[in-house]
C-alpha atoms as a PDB file:
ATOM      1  CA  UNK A   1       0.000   0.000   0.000  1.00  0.00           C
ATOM      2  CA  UNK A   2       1.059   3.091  -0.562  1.00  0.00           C
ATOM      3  CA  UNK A   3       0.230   7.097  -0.197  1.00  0.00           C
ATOM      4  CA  UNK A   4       1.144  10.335  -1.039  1.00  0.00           C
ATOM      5  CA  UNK A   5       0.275  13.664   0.961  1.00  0.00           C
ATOM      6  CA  UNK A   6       0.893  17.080  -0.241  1.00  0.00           C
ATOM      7  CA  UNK A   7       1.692  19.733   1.610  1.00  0.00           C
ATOM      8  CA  UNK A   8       1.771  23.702   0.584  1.00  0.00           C
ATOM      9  CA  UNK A   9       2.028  26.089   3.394  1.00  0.00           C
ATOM     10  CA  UNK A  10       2.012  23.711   5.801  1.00  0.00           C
ATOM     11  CA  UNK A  11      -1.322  22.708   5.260  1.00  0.00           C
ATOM     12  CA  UNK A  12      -2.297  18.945   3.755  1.00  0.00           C
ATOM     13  CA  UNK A  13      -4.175  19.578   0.111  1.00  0.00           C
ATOM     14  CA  UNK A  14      -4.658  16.515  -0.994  1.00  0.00           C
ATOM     15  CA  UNK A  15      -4.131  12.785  -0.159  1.00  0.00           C
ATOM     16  CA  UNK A  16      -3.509  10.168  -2.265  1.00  0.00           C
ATOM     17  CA  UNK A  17      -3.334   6.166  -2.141  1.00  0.00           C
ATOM     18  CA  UNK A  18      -2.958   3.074  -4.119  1.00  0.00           C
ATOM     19  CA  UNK A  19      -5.772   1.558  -1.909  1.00  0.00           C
ATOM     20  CA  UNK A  20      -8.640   3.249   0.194  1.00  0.00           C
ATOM     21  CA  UNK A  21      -7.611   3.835   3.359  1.00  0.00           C
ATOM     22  CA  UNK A  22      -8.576   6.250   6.234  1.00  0.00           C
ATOM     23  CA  UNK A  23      -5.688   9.173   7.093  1.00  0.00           C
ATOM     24  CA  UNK A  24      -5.263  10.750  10.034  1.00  0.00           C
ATOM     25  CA  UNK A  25      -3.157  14.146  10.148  1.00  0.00           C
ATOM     26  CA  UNK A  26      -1.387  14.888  13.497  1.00  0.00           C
ATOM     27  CA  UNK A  27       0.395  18.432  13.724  1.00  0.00           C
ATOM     28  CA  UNK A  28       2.421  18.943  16.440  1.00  0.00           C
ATOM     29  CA  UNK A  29       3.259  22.486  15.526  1.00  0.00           C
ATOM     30  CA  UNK A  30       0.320  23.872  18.365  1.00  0.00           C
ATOM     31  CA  UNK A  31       1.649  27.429  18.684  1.00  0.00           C
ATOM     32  CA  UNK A  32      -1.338  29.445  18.939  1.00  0.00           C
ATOM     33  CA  UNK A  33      -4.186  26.689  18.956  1.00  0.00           C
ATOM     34  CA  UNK A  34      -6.633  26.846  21.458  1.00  0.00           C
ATOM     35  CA  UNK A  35      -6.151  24.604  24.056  1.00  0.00           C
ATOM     36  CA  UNK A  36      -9.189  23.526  24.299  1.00  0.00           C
ATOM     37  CA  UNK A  37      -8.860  21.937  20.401  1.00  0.00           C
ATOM     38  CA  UNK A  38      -5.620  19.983  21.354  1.00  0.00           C
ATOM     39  CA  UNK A  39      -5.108  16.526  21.707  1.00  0.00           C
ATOM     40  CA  UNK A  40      -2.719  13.798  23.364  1.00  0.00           C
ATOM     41  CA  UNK A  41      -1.088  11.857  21.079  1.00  0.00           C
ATOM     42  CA  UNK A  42       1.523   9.841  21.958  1.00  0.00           C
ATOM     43  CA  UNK A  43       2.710  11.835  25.188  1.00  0.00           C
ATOM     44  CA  UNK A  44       2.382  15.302  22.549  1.00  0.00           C
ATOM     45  CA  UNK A  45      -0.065  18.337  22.473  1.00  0.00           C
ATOM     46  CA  UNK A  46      -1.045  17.808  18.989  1.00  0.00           C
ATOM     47  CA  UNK A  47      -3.515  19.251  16.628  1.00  0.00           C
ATOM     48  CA  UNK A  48      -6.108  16.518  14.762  1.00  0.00           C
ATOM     49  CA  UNK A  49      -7.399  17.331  11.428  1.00  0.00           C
ATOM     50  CA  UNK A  50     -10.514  15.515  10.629  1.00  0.00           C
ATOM     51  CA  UNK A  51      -9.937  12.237   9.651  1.00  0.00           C
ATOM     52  CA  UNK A  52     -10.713  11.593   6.237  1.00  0.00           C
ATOM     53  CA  UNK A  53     -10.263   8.661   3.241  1.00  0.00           C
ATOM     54  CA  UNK A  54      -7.399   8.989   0.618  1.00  0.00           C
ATOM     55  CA  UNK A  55      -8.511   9.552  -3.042  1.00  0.00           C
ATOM     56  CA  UNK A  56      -7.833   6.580  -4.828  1.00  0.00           C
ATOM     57  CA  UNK A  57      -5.438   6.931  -7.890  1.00  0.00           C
ATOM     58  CA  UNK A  58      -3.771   4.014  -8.307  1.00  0.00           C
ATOM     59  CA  UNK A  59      -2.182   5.343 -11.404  1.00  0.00           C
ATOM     60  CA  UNK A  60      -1.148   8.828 -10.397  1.00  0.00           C
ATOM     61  CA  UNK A  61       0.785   7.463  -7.179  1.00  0.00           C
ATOM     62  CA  UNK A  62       2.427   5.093  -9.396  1.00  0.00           C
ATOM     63  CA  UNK A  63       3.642   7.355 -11.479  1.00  0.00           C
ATOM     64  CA  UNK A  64       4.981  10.047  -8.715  1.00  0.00           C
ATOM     65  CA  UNK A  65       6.816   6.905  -7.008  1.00  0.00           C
ATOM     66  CA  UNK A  66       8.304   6.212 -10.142  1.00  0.00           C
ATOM     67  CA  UNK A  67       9.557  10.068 -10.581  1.00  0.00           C
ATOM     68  CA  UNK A  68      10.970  10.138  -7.089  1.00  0.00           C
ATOM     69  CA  UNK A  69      13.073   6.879  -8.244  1.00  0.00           C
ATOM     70  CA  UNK A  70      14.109   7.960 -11.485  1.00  0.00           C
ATOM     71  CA  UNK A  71      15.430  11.542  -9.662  1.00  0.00           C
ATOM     72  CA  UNK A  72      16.837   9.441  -6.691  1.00  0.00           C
ATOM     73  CA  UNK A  73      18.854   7.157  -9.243  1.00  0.00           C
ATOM     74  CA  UNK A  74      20.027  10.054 -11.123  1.00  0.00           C
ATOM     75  CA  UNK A  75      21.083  11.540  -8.578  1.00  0.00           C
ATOM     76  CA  UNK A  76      23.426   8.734  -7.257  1.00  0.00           C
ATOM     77  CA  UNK A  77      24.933   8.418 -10.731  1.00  0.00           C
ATOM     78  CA  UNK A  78      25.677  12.360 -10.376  1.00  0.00           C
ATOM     79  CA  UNK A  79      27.525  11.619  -7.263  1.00  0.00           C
ATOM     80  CA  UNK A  80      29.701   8.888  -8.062  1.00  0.00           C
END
């Protein structure tokens, strides 16, 4: 299984997985959040985001994991 989540301004846009799944998106950055909205997660003050599915694209996330290898391998060629 596998997902990708983008990020622009520190804030989570879109979600997407090979599979359906349920995501849930723990920020840790608190600094100015009420108090009352934060939540204990593993020994952390934390923000939750509502929980919510992936979009399924089976094909895009294929194709983004197979950019990000292409670049990786590239790039150890470049370094040799």
């Amino acid at each position: 299984m596998k997902a990708v989540v983008f990020i622009e301004g520190g804030v989570v846009q879109e979600v997407l997985s090979d599979e359906g799944m349920e995501i849930l998106i723990v920020d840790r950055d608190t600094e100015g959040v009420d108090t009352n909205e934060l939540y204990k997660i593993t020994g952390d003050d934390a923000y939750v985001y509502s929980t919510r599915g992936s979009s399924v694209n089976k094909e895009k996330i294929e194709e983004i994991y197979k950019e990000l290898k292409e670049q990786e391998s590239s790039r150890r060629e470049e370094s040799k």
